[in-house]
C-alpha atoms as a PDB file:
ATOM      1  CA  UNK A   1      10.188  19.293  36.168  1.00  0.00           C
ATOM      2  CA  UNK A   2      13.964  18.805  35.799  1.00  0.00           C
ATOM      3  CA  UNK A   3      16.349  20.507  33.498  1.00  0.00           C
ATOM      4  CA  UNK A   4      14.335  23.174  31.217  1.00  0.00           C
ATOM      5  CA  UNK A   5      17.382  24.385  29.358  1.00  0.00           C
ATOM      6  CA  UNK A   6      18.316  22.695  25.736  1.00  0.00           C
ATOM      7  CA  UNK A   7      20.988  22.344  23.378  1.00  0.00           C
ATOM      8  CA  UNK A   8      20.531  23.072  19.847  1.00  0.00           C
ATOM      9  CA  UNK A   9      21.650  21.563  16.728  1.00  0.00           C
ATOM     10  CA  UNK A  10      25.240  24.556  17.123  1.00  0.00           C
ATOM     11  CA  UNK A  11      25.882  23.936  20.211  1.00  0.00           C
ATOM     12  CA  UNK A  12      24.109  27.150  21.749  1.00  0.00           C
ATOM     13  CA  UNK A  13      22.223  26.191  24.923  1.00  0.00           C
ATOM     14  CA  UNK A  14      18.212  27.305  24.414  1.00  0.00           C
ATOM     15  CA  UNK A  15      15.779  27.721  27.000  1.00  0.00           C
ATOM     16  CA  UNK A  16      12.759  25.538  26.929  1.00  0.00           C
ATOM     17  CA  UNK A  17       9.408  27.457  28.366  1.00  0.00           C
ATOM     18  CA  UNK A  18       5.791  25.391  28.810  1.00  0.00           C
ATOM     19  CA  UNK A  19       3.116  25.487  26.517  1.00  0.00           C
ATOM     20  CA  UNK A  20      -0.236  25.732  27.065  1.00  0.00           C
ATOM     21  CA  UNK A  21      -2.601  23.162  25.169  1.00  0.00           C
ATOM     22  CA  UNK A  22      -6.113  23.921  24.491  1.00  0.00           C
ATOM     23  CA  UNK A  23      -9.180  21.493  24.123  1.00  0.00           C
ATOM     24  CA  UNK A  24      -9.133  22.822  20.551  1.00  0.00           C
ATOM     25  CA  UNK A  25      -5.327  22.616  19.680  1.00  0.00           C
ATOM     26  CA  UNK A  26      -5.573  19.275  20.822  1.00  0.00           C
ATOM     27  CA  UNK A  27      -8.280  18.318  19.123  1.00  0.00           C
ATOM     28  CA  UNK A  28      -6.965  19.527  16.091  1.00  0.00           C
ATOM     29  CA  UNK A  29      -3.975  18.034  16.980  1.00  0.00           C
ATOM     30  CA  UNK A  30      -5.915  14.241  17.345  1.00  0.00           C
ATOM     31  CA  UNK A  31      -7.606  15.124  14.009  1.00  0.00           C
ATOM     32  CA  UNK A  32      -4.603  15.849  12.233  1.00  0.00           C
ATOM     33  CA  UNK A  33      -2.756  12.524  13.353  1.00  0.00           C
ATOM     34  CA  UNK A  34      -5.642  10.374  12.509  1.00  0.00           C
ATOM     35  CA  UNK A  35      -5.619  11.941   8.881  1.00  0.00           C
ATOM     36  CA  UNK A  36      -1.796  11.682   8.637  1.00  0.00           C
ATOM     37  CA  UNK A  37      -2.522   7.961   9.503  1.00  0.00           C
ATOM     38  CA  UNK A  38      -5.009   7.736   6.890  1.00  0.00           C
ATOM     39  CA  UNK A  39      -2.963   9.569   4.384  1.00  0.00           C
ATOM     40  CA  UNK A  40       0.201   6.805   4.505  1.00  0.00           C
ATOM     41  CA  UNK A  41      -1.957   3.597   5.370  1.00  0.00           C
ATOM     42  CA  UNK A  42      -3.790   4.381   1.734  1.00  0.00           C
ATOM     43  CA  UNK A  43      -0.668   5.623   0.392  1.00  0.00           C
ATOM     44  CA  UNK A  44       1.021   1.929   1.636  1.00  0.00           C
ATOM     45  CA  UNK A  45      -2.042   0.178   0.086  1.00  0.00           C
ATOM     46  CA  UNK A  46      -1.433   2.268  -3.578  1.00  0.00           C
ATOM     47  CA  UNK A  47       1.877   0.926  -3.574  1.00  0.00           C
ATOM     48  CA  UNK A  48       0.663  -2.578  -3.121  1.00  0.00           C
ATOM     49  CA  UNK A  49      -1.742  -2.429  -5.844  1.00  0.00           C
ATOM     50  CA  UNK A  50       0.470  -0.983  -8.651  1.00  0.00           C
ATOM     51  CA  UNK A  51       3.111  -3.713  -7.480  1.00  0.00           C
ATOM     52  CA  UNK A  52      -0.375  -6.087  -7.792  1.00  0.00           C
ATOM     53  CA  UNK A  53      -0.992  -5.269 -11.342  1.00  0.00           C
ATOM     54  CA  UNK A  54       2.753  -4.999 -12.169  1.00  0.00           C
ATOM     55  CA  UNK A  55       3.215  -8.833 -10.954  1.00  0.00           C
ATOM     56  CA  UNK A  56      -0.382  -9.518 -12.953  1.00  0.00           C
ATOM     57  CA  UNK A  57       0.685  -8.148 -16.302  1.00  0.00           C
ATOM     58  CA  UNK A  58       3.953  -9.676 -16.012  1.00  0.00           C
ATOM     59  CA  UNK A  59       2.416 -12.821 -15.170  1.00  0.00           C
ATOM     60  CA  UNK A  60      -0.045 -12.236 -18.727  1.00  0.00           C
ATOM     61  CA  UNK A  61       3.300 -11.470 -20.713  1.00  0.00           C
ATOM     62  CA  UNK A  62       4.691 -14.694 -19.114  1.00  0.00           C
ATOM     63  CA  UNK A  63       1.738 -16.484 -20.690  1.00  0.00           C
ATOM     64  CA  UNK A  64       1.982 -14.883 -24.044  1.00  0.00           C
ATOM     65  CA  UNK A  65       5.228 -16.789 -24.646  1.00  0.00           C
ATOM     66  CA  UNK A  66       3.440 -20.549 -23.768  1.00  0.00           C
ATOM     67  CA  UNK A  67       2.354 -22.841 -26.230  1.00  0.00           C
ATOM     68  CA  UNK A  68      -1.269 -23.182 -26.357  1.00  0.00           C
ATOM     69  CA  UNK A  69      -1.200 -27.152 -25.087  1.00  0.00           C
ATOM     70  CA  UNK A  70       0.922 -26.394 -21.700  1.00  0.00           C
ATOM     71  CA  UNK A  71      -1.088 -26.754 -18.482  1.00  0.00           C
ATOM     72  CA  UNK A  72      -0.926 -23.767 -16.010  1.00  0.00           C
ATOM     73  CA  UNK A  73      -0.648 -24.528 -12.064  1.00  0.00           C
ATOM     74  CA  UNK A  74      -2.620 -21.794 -10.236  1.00  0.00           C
ATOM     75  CA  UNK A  75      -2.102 -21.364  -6.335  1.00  0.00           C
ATOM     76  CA  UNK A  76      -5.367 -21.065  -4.486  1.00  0.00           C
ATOM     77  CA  UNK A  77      -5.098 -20.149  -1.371  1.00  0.00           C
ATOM     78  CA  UNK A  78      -2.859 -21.842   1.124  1.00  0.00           C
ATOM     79  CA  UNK A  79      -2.781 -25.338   0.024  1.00  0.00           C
ATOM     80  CA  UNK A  80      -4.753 -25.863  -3.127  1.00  0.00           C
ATOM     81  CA  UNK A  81      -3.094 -26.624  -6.363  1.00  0.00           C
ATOM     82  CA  UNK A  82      -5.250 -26.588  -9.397  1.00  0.00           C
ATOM     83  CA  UNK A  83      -4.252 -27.486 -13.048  1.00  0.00           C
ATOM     84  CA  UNK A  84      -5.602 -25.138 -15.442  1.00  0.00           C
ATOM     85  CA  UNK A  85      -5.368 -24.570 -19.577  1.00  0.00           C
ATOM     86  CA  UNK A  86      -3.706 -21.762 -20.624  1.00  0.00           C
ATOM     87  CA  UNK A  87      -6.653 -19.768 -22.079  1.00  0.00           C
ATOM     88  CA  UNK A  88      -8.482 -20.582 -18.579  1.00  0.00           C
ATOM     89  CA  UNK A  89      -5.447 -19.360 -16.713  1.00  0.00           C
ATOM     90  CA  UNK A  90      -5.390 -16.182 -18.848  1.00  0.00           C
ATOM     91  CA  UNK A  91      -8.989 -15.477 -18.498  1.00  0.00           C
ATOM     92  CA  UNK A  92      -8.599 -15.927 -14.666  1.00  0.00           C
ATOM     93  CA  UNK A  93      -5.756 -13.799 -14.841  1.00  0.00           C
ATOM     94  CA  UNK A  94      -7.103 -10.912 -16.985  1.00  0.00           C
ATOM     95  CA  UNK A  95     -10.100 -10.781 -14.592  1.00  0.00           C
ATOM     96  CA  UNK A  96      -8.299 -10.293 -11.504  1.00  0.00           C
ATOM     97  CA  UNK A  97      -6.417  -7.277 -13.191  1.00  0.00           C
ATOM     98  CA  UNK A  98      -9.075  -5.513 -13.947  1.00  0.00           C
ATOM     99  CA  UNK A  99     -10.540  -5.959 -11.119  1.00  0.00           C
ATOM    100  CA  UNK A 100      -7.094  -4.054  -9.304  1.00  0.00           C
ATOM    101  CA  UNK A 101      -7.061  -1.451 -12.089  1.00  0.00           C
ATOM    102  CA  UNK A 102     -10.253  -0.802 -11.323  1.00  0.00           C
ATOM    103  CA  UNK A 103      -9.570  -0.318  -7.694  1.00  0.00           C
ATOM    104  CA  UNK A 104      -6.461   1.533  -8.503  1.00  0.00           C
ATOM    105  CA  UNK A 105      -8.747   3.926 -10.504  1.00  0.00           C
ATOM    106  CA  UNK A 106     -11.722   3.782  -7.688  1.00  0.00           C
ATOM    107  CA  UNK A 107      -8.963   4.791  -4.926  1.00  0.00           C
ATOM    108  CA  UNK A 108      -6.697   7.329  -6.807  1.00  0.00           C
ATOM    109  CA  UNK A 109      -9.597   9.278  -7.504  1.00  0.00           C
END
């Protein structure tokens, strides 16, 4: 099995003995990683929401500072470009973030 003997983080060599692995330590072992998974792939998605509703509200202050006869250009999609009045563009825009907060609420609870 090659070299059992290690080096610690001093310097002082450490002898490295096998461990035995149950059916249960391992499967505690699988359940754990799946969870730790879990845990940072929602944790990833929290951050992307409160950046989501950060960028939204932004956007809303943004709007706050337009004149009421300026013509918003929303981005739908990949490739569609779509003229829109400022109240409609606000509307649009308040819906969508409450539709994250509400998500951020549904998943931090």
């Amino acid at each position: 099995m090659g070299n059992q003997n290690q080096i610690n983080m001093q310097g002082a060599q450490i002898k490295r003995e096998d461990v035995e692995i149950t059916k249960d330590d391992q499967a505690n072992i699988n359940a754990f990683s799946k969870m730790n998974l879990r845990y940072h792939t929602i944790s990833r998605e929290l951050q992307t929401l409160q950046e989501n509703i950060k960028n939204l509200e932004d956007a809303l202050t943004e709007m706050e500072l337009m004149d009421d006869t300026d013509v918003v250009r929303t981005k739908y999609g990949e490739t569609c470009l779509v003229s829109l009045d400022l109240e409609q563009a606000k509307a649009g825009l308040e819906k969508i973030l409450a539709q994250n907060k509400n998500c951020l609420l549904y998943t931090s609870d």
